[in-house]
Each structure stands twice: as C-alpha cells, then as structure tokens.
N, C-alpha and C. Protein backbone atom coordinates (compact mmCIF):
# COMPACT_ATOMS: atom_id res chain seq x y z
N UNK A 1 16.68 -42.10 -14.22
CA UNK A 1 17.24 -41.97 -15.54
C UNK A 1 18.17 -43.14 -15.81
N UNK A 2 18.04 -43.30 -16.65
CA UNK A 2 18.60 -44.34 -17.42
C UNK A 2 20.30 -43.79 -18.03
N UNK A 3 21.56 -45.04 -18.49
CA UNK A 3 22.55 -44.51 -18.51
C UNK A 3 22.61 -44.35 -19.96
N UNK A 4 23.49 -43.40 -20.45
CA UNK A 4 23.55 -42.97 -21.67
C UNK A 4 24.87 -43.66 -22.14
N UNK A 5 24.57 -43.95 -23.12
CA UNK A 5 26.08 -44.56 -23.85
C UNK A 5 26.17 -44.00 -25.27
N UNK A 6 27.42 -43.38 -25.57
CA UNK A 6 28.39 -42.64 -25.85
C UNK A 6 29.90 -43.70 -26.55
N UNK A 7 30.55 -42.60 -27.57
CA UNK A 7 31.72 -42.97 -27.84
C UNK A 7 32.66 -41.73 -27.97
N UNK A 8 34.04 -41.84 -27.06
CA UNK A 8 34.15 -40.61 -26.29
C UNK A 8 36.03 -40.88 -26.85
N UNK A 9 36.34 -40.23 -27.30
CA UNK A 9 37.57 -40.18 -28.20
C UNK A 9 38.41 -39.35 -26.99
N UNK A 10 39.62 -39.73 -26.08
CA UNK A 10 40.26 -38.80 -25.28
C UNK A 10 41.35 -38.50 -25.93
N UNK A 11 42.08 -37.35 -25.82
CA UNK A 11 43.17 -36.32 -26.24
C UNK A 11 44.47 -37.48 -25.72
N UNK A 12 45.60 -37.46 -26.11
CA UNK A 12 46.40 -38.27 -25.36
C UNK A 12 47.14 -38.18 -23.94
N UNK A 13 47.08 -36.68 -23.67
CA UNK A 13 47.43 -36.18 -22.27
C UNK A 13 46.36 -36.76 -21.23
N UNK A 14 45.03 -36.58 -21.72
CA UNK A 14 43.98 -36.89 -21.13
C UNK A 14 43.72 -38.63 -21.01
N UNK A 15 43.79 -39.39 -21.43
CA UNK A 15 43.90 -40.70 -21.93
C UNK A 15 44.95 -40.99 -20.57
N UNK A 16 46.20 -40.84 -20.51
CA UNK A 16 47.58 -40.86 -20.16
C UNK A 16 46.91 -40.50 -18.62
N UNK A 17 46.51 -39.32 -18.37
CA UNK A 17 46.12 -39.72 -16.93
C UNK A 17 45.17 -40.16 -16.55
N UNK A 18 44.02 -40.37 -17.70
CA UNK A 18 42.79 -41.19 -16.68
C UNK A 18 43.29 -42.85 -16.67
N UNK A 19 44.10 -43.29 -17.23
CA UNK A 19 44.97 -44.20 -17.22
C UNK A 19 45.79 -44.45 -15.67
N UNK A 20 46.83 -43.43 -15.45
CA UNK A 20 47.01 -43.37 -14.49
C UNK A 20 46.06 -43.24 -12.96
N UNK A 21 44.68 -42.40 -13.16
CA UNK A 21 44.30 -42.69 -12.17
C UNK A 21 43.21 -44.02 -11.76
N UNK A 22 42.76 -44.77 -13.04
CA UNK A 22 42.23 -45.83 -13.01
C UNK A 22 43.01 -46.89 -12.02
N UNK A 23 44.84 -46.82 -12.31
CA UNK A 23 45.75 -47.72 -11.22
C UNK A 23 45.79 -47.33 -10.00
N UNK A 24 45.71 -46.08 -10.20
CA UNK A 24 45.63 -45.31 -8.57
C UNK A 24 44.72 -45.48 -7.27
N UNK A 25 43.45 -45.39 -8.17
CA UNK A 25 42.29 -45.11 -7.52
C UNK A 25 41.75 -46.83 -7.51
N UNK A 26 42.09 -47.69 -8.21
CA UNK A 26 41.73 -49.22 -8.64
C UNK A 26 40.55 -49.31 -8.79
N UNK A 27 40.22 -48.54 -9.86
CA UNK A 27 38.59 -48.13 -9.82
C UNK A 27 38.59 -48.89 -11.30
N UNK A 28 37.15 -49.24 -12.03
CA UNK A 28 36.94 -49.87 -13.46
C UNK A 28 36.88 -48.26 -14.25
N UNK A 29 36.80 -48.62 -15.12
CA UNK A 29 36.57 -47.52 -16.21
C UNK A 29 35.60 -46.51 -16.21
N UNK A 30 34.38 -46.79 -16.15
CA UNK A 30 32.77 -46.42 -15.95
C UNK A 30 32.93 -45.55 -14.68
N UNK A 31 33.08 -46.37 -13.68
CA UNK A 31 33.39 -45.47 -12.50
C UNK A 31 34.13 -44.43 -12.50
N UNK A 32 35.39 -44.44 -13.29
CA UNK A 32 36.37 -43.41 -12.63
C UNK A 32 35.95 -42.34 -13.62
N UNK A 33 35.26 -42.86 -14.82
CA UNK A 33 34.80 -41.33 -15.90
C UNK A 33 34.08 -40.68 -14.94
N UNK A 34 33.01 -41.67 -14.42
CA UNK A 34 31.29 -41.11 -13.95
C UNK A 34 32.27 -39.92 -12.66
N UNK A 35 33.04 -40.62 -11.64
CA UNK A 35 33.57 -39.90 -10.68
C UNK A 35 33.90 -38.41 -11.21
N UNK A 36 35.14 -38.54 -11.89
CA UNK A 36 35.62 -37.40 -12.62
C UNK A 36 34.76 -36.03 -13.61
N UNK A 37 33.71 -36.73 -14.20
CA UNK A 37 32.79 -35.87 -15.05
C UNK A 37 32.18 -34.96 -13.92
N UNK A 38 31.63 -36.12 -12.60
CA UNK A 38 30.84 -35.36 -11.83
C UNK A 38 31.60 -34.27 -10.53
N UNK A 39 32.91 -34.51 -10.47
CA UNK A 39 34.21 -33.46 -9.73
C UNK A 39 33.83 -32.64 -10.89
N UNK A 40 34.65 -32.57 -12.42
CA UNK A 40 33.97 -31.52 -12.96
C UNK A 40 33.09 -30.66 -13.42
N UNK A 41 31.79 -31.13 -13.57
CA UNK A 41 30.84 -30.70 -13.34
C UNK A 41 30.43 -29.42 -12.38
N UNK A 42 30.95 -29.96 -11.19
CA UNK A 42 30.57 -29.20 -10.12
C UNK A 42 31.44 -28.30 -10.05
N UNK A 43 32.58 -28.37 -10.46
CA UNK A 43 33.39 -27.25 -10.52
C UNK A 43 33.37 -26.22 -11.48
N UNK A 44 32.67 -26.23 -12.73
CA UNK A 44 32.34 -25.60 -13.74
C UNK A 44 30.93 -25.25 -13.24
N UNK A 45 30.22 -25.95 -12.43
CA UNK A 45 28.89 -24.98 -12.28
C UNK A 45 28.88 -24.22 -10.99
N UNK A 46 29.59 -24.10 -10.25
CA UNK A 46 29.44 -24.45 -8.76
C UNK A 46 30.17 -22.02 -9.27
N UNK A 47 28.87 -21.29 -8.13
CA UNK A 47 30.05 -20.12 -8.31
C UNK A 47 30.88 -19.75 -8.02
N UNK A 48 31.17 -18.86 -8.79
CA UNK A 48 32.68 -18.20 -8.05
C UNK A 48 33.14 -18.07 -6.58
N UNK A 49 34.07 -18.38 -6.52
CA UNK A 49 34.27 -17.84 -4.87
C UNK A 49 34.52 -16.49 -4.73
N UNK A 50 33.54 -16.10 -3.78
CA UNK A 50 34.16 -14.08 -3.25
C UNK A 50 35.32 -14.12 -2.48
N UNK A 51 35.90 -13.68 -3.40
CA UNK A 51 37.24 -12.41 -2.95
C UNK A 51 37.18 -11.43 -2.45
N UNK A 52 37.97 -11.39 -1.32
CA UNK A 52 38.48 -10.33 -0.89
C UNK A 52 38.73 -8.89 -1.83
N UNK A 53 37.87 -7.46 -1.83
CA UNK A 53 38.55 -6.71 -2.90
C UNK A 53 40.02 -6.29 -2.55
N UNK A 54 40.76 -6.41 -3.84
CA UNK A 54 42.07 -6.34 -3.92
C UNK A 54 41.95 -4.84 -3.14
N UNK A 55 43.49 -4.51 -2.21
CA UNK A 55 44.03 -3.17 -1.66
C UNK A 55 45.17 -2.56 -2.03
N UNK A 56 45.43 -1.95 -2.33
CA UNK A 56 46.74 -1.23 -2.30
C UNK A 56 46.89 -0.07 -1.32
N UNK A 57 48.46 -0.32 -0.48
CA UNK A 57 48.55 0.17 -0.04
C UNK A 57 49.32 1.90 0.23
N UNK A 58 48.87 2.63 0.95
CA UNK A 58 49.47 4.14 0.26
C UNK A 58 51.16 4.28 0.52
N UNK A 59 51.65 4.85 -0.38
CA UNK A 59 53.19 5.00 0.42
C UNK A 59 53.39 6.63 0.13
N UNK A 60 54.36 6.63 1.50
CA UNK A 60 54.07 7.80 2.07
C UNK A 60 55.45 8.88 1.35
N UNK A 61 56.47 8.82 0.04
CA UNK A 61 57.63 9.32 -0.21
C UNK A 61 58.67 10.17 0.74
N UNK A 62 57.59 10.52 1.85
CA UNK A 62 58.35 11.53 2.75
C UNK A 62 59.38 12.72 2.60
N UNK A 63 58.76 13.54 1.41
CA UNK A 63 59.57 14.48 1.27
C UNK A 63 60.28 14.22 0.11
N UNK A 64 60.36 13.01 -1.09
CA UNK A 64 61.50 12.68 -2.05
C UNK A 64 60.47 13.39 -2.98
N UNK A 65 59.27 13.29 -3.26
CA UNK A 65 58.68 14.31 -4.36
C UNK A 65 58.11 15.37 -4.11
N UNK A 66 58.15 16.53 -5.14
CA UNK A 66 57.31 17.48 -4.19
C UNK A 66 56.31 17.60 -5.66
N UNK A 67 55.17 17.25 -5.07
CA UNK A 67 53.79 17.26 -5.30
C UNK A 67 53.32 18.10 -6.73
N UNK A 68 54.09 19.38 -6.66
CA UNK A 68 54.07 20.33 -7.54
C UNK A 68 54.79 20.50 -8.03
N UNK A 69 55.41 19.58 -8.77
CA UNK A 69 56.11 19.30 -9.68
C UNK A 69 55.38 18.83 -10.95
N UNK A 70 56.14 18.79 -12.37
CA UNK A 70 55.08 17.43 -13.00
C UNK A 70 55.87 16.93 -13.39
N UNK A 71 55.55 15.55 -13.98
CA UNK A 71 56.48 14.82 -13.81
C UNK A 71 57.91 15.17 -14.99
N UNK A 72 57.39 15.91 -15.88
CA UNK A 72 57.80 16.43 -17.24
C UNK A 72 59.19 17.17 -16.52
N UNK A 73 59.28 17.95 -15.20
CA UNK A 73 60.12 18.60 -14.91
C UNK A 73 61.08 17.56 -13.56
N UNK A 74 60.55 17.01 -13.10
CA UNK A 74 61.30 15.99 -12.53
C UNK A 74 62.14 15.18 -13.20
N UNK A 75 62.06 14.42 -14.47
CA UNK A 75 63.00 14.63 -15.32
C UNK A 75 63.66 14.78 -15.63
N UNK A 76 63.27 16.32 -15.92
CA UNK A 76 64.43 17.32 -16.49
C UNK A 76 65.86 17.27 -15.22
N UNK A 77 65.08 17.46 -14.59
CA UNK A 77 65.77 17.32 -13.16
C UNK A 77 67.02 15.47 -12.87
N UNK A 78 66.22 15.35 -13.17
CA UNK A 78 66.82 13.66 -13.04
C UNK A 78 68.20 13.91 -14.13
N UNK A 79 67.81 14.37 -15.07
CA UNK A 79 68.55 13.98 -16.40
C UNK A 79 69.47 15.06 -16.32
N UNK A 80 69.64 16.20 -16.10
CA UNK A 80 70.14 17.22 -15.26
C UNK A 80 71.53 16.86 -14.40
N UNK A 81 70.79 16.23 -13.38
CA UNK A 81 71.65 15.33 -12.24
C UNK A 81 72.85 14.28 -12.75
N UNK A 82 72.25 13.62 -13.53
CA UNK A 82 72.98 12.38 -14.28
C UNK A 82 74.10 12.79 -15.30
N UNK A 83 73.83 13.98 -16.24
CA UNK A 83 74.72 14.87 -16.76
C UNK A 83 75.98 15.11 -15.93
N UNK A 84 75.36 16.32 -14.61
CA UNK A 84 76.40 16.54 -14.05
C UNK A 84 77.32 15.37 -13.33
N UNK A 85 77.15 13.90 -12.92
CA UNK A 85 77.62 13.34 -12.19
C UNK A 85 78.69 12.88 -13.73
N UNK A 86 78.40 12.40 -14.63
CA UNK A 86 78.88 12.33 -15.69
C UNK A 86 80.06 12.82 -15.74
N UNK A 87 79.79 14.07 -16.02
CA UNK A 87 80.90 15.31 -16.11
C UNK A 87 81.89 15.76 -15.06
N UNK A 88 81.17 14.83 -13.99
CA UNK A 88 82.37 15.33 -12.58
C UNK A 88 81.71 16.44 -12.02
N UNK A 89 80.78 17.31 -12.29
CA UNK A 89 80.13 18.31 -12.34
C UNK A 89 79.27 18.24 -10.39
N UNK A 90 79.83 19.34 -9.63
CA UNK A 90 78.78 19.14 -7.84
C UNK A 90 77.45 20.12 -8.21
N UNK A 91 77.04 19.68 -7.69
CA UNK A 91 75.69 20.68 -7.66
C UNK A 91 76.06 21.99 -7.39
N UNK A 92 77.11 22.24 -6.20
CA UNK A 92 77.30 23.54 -6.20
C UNK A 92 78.01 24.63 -6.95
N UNK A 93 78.57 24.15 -8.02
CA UNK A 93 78.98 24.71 -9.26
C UNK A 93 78.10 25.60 -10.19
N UNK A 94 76.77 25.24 -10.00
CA UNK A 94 75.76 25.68 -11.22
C UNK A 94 75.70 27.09 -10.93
C-alpha cells in the first residue's frame, strides 16, 4: 500500500506535545505521527484486559446489630439514645 496524504489540523494541547515529543524522541514529523497513530491504534483495537471479578468482603458486626430488627426501629433507637444523652438522661432511668 501506498502512503496516503492528508491535511490534519491538531487541537493545541495536542500540537504542544507532539511538538514536544518530536525533540524528545529526535524523530522527523512523518515518523513520530506514523509511530503514535500506530501505539494508538492498537490500543483502541487491542481487547479489554480481564479483570479480576471485583469482591467484597463480609463483615462480621459481632453482636452490634441484631438481625431482627429493621432498620426503621434501630433508629428509633439511635435517636432515642441521642435524646437521652442530650438531656443528661442514663438509660437506667426509663
């Protein structure tokens, strides 16, 4: 295949570093597009990498909830608690 020629307008961020890596790399122009198109390329076609499926792990409350509760009354409970500390109020008062 033969090379294709093109007129290729770059963004100024984009411009700004193929700029920079033209000094970097001391590569001509032609080259460092052709390089770069073909890094991206392959990275846009190339698939996904497999992951690991995400885990979560269980935690164990040990006794701070009890199960049979819902949460509607735990709550109540919470808000209950917070009242009395408020008020100066011991639990063993009620």
């Amino acid at each position: 295949m033969t090379g294709w020629r093109n007129t290729v307008t770059f963004e100024e961020d984009v411009a700004v570093r193929l700029k920079r890596f033209l000094r970097k790399h001391d590569k001509g122009f032609k080259e460092a597009v052709n390089e770069i198109m073909r890094s991206g390329l392959d990275k846009l076609e190339a698939p996904p990498k497999k992951r690991e499926p995400f885990r979560t792990r269980v935690f164990d409350p040990g006794g701070l909830v009890d199960p049979t509760k819902s949460l509607k009354d735990i709550l109540r409970e919470m808000d209950e608690e917070y009242d009395r500390k408020k008020l100066g109020l011991d639990r063993a008062s009620d």
